[in-house]
PDB file of N, CA and C in Angstrom:
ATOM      1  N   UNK A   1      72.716 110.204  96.765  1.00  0.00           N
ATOM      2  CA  UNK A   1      73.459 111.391  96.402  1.00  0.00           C
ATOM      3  C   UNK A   1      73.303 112.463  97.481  1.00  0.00           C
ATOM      4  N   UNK A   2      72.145 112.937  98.206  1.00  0.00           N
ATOM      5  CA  UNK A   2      72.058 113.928  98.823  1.00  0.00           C
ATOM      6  C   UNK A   2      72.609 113.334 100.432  1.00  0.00           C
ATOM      7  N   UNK A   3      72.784 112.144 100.655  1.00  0.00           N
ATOM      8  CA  UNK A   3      73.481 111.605 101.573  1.00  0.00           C
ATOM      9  C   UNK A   3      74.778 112.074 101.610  1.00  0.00           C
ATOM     10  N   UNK A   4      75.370 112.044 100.192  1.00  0.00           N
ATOM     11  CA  UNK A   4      77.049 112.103 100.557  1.00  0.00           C
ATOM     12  C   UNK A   4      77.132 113.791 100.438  1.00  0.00           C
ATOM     13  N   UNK A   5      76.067 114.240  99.982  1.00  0.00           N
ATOM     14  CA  UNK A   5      76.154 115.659 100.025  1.00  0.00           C
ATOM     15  C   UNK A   5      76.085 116.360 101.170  1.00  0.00           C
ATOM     16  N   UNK A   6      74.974 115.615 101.737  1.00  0.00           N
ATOM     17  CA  UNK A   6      75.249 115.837 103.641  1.00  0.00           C
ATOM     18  C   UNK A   6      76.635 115.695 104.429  1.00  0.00           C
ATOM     19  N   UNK A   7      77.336 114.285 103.769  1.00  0.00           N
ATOM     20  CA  UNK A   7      78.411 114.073 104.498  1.00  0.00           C
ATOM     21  C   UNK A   7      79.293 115.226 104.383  1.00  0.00           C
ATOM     22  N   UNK A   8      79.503 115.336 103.174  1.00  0.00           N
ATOM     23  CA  UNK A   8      80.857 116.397 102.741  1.00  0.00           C
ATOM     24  C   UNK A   8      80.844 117.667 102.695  1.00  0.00           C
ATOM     25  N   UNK A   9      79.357 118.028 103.404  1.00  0.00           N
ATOM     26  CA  UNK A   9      78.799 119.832 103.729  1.00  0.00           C
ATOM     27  C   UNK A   9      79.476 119.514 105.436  1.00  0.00           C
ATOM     28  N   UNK A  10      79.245 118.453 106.129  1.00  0.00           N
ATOM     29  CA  UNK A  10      79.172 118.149 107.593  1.00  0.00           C
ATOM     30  C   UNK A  10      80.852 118.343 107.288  1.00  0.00           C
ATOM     31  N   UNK A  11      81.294 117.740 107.179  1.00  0.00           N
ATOM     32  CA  UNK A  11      83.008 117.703 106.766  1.00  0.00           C
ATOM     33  C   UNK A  11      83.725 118.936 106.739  1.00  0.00           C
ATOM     34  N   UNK A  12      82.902 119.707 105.741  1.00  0.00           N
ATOM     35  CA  UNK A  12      83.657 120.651 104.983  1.00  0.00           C
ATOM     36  C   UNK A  12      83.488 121.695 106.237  1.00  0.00           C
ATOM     37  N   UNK A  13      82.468 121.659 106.865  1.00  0.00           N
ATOM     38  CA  UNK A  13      82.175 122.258 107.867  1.00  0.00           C
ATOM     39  C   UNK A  13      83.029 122.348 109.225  1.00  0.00           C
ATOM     40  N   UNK A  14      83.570 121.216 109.423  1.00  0.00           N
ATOM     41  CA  UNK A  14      84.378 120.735 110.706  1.00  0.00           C
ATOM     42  C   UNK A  14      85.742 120.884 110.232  1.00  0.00           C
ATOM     43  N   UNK A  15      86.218 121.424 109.404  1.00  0.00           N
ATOM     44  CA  UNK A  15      87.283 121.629 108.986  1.00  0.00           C
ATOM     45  C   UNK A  15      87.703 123.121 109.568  1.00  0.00           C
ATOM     46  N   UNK A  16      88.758 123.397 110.162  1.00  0.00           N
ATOM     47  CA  UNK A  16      89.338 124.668 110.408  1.00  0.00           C
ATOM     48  C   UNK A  16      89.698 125.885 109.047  1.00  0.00           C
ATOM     49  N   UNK A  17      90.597 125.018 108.412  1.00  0.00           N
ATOM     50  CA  UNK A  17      91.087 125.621 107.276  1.00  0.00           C
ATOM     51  C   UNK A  17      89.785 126.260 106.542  1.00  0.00           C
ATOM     52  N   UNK A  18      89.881 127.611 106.016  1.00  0.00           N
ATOM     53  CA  UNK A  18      88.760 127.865 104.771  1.00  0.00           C
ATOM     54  C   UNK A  18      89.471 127.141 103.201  1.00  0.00           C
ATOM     55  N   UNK A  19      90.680 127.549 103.186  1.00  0.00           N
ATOM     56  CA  UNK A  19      90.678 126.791 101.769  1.00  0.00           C
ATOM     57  C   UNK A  19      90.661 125.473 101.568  1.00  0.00           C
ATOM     58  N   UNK A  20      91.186 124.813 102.691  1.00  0.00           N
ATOM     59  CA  UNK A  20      90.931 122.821 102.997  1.00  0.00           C
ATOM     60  C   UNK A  20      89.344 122.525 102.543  1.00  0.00           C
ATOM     61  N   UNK A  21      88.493 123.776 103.225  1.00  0.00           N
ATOM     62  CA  UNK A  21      86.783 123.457 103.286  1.00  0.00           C
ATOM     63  C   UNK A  21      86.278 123.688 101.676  1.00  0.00           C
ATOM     64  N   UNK A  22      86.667 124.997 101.208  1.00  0.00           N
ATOM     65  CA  UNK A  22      86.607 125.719  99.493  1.00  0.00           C
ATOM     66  C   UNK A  22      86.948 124.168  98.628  1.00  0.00           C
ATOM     67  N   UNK A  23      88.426 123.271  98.954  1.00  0.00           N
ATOM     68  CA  UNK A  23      88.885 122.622  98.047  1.00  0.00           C
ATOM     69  C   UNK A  23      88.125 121.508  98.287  1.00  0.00           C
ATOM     70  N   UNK A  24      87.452 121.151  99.351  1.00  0.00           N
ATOM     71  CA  UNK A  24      86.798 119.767  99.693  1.00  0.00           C
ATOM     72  C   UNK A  24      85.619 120.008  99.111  1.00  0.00           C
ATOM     73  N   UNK A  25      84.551 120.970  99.334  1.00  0.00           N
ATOM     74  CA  UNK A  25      83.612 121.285  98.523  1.00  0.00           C
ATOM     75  C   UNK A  25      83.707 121.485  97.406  1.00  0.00           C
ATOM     76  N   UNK A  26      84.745 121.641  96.397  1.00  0.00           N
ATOM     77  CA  UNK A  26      84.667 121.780  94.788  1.00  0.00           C
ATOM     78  C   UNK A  26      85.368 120.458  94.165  1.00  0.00           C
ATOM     79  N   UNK A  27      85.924 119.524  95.193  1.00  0.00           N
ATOM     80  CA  UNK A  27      86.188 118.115  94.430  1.00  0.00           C
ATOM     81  C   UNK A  27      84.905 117.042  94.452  1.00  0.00           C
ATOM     82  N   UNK A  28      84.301 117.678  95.953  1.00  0.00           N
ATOM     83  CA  UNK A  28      83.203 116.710  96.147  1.00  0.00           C
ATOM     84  C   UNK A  28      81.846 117.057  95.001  1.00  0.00           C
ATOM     85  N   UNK A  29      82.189 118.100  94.922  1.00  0.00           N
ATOM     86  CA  UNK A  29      80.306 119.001  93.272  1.00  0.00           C
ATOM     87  C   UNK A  29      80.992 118.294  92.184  1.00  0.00           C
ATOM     88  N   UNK A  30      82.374 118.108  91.914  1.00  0.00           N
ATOM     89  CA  UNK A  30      82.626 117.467  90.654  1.00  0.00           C
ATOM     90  C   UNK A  30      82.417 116.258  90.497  1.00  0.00           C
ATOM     91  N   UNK A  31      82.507 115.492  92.103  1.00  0.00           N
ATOM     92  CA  UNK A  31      82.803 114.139  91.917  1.00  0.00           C
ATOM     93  C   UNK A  31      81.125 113.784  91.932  1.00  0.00           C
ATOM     94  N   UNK A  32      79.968 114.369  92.502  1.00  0.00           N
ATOM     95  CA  UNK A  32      78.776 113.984  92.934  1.00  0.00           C
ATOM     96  C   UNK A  32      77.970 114.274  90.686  1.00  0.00           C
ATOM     97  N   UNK A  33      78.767 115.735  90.680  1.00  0.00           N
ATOM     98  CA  UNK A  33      78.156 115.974  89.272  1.00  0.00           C
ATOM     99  C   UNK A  33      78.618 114.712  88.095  1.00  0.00           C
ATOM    100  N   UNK A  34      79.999 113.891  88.551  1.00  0.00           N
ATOM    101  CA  UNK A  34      79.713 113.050  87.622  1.00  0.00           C
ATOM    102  C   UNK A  34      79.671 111.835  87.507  1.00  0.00           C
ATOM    103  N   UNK A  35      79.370 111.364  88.985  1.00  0.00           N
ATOM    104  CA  UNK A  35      78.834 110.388  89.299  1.00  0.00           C
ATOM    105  C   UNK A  35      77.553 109.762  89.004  1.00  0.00           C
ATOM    106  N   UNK A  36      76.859 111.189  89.635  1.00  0.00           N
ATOM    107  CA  UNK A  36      75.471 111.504  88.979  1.00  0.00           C
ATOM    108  C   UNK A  36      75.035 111.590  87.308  1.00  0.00           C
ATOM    109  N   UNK A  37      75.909 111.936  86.774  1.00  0.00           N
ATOM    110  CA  UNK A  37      75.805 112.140  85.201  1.00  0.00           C
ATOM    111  C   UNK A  37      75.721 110.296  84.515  1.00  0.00           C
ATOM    112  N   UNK A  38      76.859 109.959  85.484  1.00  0.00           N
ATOM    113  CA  UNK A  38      77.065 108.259  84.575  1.00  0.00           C
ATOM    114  C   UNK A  38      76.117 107.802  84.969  1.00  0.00           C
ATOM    115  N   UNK A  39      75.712 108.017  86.177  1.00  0.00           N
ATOM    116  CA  UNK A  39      74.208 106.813  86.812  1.00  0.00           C
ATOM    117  C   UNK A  39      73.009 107.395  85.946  1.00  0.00           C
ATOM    118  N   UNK A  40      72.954 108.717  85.315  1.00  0.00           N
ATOM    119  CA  UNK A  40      71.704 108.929  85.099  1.00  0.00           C
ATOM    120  C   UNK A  40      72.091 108.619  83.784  1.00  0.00           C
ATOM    121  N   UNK A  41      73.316 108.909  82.560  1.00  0.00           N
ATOM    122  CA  UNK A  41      72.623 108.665  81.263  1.00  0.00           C
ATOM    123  C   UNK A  41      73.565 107.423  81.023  1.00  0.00           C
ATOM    124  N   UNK A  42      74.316 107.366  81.696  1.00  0.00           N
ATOM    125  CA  UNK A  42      75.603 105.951  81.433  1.00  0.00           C
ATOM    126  C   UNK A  42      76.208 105.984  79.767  1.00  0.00           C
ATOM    127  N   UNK A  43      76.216 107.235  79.276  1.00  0.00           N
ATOM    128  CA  UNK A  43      76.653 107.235  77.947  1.00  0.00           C
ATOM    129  C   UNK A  43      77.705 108.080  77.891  1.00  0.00           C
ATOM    130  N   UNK A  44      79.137 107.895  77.892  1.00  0.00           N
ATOM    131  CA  UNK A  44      79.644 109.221  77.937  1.00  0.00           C
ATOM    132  C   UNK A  44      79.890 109.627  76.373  1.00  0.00           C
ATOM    133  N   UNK A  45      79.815 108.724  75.174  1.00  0.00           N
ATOM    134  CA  UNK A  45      79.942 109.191  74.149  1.00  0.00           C
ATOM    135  C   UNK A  45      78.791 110.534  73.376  1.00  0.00           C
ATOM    136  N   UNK A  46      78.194 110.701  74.507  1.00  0.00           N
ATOM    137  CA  UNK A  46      76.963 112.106  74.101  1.00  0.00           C
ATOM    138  C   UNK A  46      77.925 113.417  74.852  1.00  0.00           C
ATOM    139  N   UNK A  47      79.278 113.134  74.974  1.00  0.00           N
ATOM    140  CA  UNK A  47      79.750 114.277  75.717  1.00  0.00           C
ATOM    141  C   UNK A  47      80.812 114.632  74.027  1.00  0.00           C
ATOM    142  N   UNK A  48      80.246 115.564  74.034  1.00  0.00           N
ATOM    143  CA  UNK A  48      81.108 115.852  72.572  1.00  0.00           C
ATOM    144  C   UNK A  48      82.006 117.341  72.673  1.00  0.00           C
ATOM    145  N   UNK A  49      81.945 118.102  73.553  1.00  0.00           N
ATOM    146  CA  UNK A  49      83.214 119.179  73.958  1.00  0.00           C
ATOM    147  C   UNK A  49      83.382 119.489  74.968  1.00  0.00           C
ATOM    148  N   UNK A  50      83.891 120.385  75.534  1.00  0.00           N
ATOM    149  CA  UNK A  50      84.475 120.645  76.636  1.00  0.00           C
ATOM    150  C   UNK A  50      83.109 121.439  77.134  1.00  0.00           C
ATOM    151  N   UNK A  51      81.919 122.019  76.811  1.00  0.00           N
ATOM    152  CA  UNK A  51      81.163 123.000  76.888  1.00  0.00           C
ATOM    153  C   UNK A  51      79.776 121.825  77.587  1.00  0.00           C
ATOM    154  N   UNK A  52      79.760 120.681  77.206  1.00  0.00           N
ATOM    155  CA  UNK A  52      79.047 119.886  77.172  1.00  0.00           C
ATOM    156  C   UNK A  52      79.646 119.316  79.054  1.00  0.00           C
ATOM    157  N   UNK A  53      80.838 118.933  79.123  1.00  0.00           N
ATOM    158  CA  UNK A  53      81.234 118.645  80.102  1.00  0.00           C
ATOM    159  C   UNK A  53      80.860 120.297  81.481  1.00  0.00           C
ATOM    160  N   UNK A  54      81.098 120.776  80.925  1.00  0.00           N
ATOM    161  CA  UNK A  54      81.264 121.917  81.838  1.00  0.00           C
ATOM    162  C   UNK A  54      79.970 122.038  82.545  1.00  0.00           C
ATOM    163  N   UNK A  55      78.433 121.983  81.315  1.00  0.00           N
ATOM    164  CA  UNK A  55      77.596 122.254  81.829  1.00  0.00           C
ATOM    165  C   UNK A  55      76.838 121.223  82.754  1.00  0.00           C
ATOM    166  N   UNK A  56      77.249 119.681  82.254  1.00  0.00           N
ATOM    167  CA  UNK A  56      76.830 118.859  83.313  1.00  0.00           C
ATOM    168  C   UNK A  56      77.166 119.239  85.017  1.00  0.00           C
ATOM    169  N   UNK A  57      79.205 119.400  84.938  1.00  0.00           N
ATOM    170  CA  UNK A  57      79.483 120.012  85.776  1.00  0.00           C
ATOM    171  C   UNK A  57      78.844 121.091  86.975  1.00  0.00           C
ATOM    172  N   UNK A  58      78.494 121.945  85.979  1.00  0.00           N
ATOM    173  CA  UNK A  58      78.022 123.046  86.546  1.00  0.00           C
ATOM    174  C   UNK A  58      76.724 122.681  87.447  1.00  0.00           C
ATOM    175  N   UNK A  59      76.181 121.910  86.352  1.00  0.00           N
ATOM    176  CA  UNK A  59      74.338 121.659  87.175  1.00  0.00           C
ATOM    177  C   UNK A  59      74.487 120.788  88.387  1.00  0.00           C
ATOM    178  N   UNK A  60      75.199 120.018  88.315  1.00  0.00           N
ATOM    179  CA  UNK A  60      75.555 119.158  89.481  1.00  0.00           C
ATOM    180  C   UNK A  60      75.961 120.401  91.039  1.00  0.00           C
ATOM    181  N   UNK A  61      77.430 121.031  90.139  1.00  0.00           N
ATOM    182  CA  UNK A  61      77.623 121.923  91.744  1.00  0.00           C
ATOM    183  C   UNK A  61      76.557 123.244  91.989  1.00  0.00           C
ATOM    184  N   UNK A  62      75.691 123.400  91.146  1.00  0.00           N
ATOM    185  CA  UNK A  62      74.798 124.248  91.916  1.00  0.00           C
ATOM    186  C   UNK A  62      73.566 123.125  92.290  1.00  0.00           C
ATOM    187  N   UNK A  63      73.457 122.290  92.451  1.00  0.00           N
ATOM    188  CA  UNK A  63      72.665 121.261  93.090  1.00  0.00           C
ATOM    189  C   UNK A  63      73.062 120.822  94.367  1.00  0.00           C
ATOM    190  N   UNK A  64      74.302 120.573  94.104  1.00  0.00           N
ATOM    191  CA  UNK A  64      75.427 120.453  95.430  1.00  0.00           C
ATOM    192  C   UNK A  64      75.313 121.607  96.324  1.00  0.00           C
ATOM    193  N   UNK A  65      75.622 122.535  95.932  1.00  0.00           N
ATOM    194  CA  UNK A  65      76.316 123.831  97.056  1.00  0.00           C
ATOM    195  C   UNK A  65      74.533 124.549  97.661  1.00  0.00           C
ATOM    196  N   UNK A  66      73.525 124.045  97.158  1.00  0.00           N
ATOM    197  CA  UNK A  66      72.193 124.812  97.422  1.00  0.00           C
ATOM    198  C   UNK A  66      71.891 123.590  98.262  1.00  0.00           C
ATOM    199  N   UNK A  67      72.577 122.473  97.967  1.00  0.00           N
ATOM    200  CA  UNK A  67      72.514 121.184  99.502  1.00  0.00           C
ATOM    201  C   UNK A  67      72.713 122.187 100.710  1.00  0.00           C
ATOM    202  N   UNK A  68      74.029 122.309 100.244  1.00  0.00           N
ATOM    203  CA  UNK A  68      75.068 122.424 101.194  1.00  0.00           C
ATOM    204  C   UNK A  68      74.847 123.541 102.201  1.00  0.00           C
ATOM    205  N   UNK A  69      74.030 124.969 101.379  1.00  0.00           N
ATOM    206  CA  UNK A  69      73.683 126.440 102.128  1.00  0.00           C
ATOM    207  C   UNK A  69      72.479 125.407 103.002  1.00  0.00           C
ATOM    208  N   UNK A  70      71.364 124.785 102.634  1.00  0.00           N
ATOM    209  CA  UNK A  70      70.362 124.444 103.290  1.00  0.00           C
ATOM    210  C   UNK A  70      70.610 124.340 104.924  1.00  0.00           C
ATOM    211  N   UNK A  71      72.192 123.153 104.985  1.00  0.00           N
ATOM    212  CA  UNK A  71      72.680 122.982 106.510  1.00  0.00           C
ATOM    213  C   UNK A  71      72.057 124.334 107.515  1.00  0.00           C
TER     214      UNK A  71
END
């Protein structure tokens, strides 16, 4: 995980555009937050609202983006 988090901080980085870099960094925290979510509980029937989703979400992209400031 903190591999592809490297990749897509390095990426987002070499990109000219700021909003190309903004949109690459907020598909990649979603995609790492729930990637990460299935590998760690592999249950998605414990996701019971939208509030439940959000916060996995969330913990993932501030895990992600505190990768990402480290660069």
């Amino acid at each position: 995980m903190l591999k592809s988090m490297l990749i897509t901080a390095i990426l987002g980085l070499s990109l000219r555009s700021t909003k190309a870099a903004c949109a690459l960094t907020v598909i990649s925290a979603v995609a790492v937050a729930a990637v990460s979510y299935v590998s760690t509980y592999r249950d998605l029937g414990s996701i019971r609202t939208m509030a439940d989703l959000w916060s996995i979400m969330g913990s993932g992209s501030v895990a992600y983006l505190f990768g990402a400031f480290l660069l």
